[in-house]
PDB file of N, CA and C in Angstrom:
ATOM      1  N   UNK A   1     114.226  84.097  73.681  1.00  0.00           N
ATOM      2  CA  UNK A   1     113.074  83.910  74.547  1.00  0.00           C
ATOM      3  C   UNK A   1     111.806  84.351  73.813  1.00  0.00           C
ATOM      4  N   UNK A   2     110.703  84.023  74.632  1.00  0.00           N
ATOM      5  CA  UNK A   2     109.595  84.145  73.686  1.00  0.00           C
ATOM      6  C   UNK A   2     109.037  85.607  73.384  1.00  0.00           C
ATOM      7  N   UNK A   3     109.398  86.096  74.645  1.00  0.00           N
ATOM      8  CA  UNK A   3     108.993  87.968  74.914  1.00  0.00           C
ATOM      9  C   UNK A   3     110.164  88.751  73.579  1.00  0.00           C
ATOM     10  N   UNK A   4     111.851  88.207  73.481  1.00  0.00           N
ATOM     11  CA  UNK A   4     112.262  88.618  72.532  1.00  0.00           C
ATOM     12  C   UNK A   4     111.983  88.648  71.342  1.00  0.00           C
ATOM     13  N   UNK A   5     111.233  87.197  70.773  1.00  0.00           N
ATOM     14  CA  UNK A   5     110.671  86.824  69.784  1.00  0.00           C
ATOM     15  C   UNK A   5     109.692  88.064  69.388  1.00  0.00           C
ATOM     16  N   UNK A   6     108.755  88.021  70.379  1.00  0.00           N
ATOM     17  CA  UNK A   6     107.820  89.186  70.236  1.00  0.00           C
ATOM     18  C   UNK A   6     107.666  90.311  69.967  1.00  0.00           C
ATOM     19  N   UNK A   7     109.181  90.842  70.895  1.00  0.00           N
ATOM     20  CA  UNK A   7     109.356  92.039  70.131  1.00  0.00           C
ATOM     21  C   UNK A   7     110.362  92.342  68.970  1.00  0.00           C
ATOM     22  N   UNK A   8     110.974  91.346  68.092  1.00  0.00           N
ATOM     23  CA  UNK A   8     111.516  91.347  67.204  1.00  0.00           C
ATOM     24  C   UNK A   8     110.574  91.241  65.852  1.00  0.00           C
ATOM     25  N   UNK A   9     109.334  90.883  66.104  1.00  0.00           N
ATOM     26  CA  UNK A   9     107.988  90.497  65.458  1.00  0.00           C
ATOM     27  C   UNK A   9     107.834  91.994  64.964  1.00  0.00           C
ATOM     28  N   UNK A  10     107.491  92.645  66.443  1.00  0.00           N
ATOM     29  CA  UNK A  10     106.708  93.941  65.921  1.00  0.00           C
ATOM     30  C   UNK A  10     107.779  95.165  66.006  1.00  0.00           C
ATOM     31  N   UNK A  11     109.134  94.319  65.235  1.00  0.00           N
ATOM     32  CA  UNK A  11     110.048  95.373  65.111  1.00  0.00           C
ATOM     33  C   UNK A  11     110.567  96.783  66.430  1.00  0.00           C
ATOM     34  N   UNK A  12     110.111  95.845  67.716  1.00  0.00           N
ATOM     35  CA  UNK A  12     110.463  96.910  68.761  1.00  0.00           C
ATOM     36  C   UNK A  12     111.828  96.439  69.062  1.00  0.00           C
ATOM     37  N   UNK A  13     112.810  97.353  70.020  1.00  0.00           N
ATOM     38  CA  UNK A  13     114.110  97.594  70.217  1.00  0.00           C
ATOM     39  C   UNK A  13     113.872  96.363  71.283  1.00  0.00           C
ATOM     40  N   UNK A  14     114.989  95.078  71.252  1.00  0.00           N
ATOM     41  CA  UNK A  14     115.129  94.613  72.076  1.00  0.00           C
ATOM     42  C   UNK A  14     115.514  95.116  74.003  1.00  0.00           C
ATOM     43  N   UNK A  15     116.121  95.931  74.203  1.00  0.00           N
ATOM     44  CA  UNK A  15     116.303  96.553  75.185  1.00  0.00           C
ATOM     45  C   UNK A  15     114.892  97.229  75.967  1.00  0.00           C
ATOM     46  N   UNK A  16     113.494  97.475  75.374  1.00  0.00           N
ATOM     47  CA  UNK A  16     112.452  97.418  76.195  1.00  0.00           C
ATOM     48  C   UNK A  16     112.170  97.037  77.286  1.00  0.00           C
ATOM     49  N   UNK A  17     112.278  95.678  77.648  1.00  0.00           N
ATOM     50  CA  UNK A  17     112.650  94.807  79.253  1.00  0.00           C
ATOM     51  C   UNK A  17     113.433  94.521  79.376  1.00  0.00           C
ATOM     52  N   UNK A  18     114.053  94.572  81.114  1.00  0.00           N
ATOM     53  CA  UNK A  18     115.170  94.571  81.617  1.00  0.00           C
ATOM     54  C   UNK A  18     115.332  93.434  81.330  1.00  0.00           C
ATOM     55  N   UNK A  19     116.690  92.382  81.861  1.00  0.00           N
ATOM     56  CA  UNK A  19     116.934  91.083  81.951  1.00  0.00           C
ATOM     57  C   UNK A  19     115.739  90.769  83.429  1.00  0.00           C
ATOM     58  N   UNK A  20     116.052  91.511  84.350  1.00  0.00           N
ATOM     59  CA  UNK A  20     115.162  90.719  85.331  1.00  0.00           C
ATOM     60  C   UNK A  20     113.996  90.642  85.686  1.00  0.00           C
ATOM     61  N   UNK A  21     113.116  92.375  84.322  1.00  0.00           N
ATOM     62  CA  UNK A  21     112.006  92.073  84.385  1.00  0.00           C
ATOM     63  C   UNK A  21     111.309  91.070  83.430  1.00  0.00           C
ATOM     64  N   UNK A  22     112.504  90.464  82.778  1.00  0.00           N
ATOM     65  CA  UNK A  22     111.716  89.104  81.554  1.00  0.00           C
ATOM     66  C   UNK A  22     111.694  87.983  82.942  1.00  0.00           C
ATOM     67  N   UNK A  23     112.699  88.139  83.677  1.00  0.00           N
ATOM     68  CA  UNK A  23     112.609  86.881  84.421  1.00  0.00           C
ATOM     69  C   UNK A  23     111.595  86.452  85.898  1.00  0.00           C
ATOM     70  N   UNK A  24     111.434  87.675  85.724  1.00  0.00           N
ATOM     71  CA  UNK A  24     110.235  88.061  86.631  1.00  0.00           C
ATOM     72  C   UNK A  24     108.791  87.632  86.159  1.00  0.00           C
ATOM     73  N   UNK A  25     108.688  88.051  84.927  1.00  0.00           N
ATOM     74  CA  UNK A  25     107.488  87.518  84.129  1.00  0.00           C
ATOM     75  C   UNK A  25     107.093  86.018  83.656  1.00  0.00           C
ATOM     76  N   UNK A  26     108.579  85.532  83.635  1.00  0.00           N
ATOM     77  CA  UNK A  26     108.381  84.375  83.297  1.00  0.00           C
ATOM     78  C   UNK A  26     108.101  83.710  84.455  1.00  0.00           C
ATOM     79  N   UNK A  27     108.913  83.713  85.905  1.00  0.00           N
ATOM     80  CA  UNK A  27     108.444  83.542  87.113  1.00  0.00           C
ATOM     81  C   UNK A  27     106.921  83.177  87.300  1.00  0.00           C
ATOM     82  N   UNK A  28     106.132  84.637  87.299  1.00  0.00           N
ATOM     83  CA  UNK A  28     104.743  84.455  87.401  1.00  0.00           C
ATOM     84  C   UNK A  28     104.171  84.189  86.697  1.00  0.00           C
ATOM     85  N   UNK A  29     104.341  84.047  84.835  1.00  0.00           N
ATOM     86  CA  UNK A  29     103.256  83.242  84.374  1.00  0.00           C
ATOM     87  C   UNK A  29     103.750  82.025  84.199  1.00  0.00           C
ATOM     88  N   UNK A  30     104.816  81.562  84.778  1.00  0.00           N
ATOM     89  CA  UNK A  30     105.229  79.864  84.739  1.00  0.00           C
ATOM     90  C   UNK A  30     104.893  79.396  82.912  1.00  0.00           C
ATOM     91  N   UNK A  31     105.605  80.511  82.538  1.00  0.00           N
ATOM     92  CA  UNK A  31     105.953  80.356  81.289  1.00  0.00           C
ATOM     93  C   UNK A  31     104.742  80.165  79.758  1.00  0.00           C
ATOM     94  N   UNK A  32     103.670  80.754  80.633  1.00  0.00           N
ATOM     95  CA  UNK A  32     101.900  79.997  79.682  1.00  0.00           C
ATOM     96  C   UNK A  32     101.658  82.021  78.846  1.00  0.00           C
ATOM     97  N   UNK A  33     102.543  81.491  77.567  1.00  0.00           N
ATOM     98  CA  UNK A  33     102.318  82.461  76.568  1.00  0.00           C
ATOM     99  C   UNK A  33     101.201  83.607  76.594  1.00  0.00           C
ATOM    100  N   UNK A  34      99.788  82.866  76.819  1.00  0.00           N
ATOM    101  CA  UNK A  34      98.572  84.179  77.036  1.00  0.00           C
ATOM    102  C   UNK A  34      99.299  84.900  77.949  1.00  0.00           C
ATOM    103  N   UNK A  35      99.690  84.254  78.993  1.00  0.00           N
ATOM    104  CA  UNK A  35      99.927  85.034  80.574  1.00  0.00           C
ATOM    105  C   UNK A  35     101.061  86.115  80.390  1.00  0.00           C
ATOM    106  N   UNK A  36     102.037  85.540  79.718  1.00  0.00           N
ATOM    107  CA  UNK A  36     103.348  86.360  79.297  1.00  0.00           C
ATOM    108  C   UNK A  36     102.990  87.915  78.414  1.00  0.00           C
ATOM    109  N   UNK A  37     102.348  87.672  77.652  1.00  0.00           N
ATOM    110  CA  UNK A  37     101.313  88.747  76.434  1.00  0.00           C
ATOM    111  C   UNK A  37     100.775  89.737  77.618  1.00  0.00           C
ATOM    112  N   UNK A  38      99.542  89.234  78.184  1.00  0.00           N
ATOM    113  CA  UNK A  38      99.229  90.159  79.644  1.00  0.00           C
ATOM    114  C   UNK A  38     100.380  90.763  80.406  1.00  0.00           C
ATOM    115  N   UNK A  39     101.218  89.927  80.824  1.00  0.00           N
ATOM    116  CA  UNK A  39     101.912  90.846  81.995  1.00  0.00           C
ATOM    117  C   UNK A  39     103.009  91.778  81.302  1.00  0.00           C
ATOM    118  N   UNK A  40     103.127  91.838  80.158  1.00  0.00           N
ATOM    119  CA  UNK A  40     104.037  92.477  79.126  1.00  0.00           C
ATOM    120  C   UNK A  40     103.710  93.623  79.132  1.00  0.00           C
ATOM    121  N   UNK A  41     102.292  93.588  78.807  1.00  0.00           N
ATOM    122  CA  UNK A  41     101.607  94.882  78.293  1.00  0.00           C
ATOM    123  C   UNK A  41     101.460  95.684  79.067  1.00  0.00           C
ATOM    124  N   UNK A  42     101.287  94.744  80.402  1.00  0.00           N
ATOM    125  CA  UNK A  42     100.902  95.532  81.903  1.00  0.00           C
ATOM    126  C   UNK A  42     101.452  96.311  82.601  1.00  0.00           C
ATOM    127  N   UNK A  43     102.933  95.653  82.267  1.00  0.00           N
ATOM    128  CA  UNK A  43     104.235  96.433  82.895  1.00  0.00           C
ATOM    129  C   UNK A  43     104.568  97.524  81.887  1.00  0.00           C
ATOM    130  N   UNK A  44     104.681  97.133  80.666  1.00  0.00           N
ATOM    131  CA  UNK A  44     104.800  98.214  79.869  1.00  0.00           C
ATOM    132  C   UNK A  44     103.842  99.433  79.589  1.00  0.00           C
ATOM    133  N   UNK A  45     102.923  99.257  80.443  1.00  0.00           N
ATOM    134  CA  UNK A  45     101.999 100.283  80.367  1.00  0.00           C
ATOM    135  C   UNK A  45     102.147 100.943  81.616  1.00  0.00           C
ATOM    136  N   UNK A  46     102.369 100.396  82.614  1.00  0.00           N
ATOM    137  CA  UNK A  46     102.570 100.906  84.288  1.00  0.00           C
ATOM    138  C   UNK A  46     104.440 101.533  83.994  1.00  0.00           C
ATOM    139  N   UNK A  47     105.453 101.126  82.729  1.00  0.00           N
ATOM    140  CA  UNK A  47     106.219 101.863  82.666  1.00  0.00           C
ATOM    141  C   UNK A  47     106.292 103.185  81.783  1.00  0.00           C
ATOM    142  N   UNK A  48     105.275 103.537  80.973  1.00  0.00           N
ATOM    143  CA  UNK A  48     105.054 104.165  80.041  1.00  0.00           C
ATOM    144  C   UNK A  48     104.763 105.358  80.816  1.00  0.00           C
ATOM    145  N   UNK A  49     103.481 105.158  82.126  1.00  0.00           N
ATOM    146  CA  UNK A  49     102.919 106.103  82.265  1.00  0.00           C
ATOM    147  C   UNK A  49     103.916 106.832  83.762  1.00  0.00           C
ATOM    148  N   UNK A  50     104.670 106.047  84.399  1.00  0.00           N
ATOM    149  CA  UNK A  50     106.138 106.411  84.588  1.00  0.00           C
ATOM    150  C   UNK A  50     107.425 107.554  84.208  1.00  0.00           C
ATOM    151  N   UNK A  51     106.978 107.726  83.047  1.00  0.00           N
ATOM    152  CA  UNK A  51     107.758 108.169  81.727  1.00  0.00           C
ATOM    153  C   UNK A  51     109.080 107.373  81.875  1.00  0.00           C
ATOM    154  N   UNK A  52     109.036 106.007  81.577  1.00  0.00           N
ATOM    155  CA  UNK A  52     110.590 105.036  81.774  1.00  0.00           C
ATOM    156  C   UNK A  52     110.128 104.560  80.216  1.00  0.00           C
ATOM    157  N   UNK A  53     111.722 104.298  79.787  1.00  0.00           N
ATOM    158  CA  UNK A  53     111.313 103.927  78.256  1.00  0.00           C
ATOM    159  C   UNK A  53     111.815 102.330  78.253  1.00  0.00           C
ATOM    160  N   UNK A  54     112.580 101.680  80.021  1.00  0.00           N
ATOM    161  CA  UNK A  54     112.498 100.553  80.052  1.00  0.00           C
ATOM    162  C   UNK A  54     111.636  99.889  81.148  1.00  0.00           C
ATOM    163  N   UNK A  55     111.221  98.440  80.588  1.00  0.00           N
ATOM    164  CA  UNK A  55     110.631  97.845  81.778  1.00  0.00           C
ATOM    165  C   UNK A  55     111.561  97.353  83.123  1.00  0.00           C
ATOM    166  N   UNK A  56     111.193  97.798  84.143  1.00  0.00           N
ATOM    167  CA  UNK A  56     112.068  97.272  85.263  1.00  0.00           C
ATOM    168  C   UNK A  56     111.462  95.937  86.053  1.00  0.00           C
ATOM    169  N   UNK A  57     111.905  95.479  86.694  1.00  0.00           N
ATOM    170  CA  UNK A  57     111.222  94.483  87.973  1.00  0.00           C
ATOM    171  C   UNK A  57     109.825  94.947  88.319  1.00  0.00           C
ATOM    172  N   UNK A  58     110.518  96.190  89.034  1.00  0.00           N
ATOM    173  CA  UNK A  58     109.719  97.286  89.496  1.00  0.00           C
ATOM    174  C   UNK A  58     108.511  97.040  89.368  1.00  0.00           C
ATOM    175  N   UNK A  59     108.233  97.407  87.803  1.00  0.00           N
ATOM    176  CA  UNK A  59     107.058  98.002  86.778  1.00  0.00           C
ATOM    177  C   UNK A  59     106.030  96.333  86.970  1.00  0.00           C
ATOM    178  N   UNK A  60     106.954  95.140  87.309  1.00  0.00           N
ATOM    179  CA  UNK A  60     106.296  93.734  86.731  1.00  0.00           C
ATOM    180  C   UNK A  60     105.948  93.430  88.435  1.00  0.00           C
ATOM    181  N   UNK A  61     106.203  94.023  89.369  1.00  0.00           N
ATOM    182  CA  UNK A  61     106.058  93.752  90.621  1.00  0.00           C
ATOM    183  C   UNK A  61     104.934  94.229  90.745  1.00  0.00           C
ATOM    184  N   UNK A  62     104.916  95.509  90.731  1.00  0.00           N
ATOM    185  CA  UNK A  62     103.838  96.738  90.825  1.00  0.00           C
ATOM    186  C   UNK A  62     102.524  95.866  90.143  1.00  0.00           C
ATOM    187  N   UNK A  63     102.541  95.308  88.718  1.00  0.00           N
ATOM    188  CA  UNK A  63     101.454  95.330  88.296  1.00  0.00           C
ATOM    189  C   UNK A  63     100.963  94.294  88.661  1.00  0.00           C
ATOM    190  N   UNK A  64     101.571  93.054  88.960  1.00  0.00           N
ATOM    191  CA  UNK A  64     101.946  91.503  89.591  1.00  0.00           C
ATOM    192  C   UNK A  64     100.713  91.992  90.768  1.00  0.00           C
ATOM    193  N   UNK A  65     101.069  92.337  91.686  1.00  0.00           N
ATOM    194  CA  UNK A  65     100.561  93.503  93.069  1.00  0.00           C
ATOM    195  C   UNK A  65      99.350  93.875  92.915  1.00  0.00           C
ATOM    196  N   UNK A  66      98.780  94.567  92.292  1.00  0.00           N
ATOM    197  CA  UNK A  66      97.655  95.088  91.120  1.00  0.00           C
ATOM    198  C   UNK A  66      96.619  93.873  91.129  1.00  0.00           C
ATOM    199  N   UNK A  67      96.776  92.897  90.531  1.00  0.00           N
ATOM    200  CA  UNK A  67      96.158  91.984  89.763  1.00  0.00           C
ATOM    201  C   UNK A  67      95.613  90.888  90.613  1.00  0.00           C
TER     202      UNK A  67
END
């Protein structure tokens, strides 16, 4: 997938996002790459400050919610 791609790019651990928070993301940006980049970062930042070292639904709902 393209989010795996991404983080195989910048050498991050595939296991970062859940399975259902990739599918969640892809859901809402109906698959348009800028959009995917944004809600990545978004969740991963709303999971960071969490202290979770994975992205959940959760984290992509929450920020989804937000926005």
């Amino acid at each position: 997938s393209y989010i795996q791609h991404q983080l195989k790019a910048v050498e991050a651990p595939n296991e970062v996002f859940s399975e259902e928070a990739i599918q969640a993301i892809y859901e809402y940006s109906k698959g348009i790459p800028r959009k995917i980049n944004t809600y990545c970062s978004s969740s991963l930042m709303d999971a960071r400050l969490q202290d979770n070292k994975i992205v959940g639904k959760s984290h992509v709902d929450r920020v989804m919610n937000e926005m």
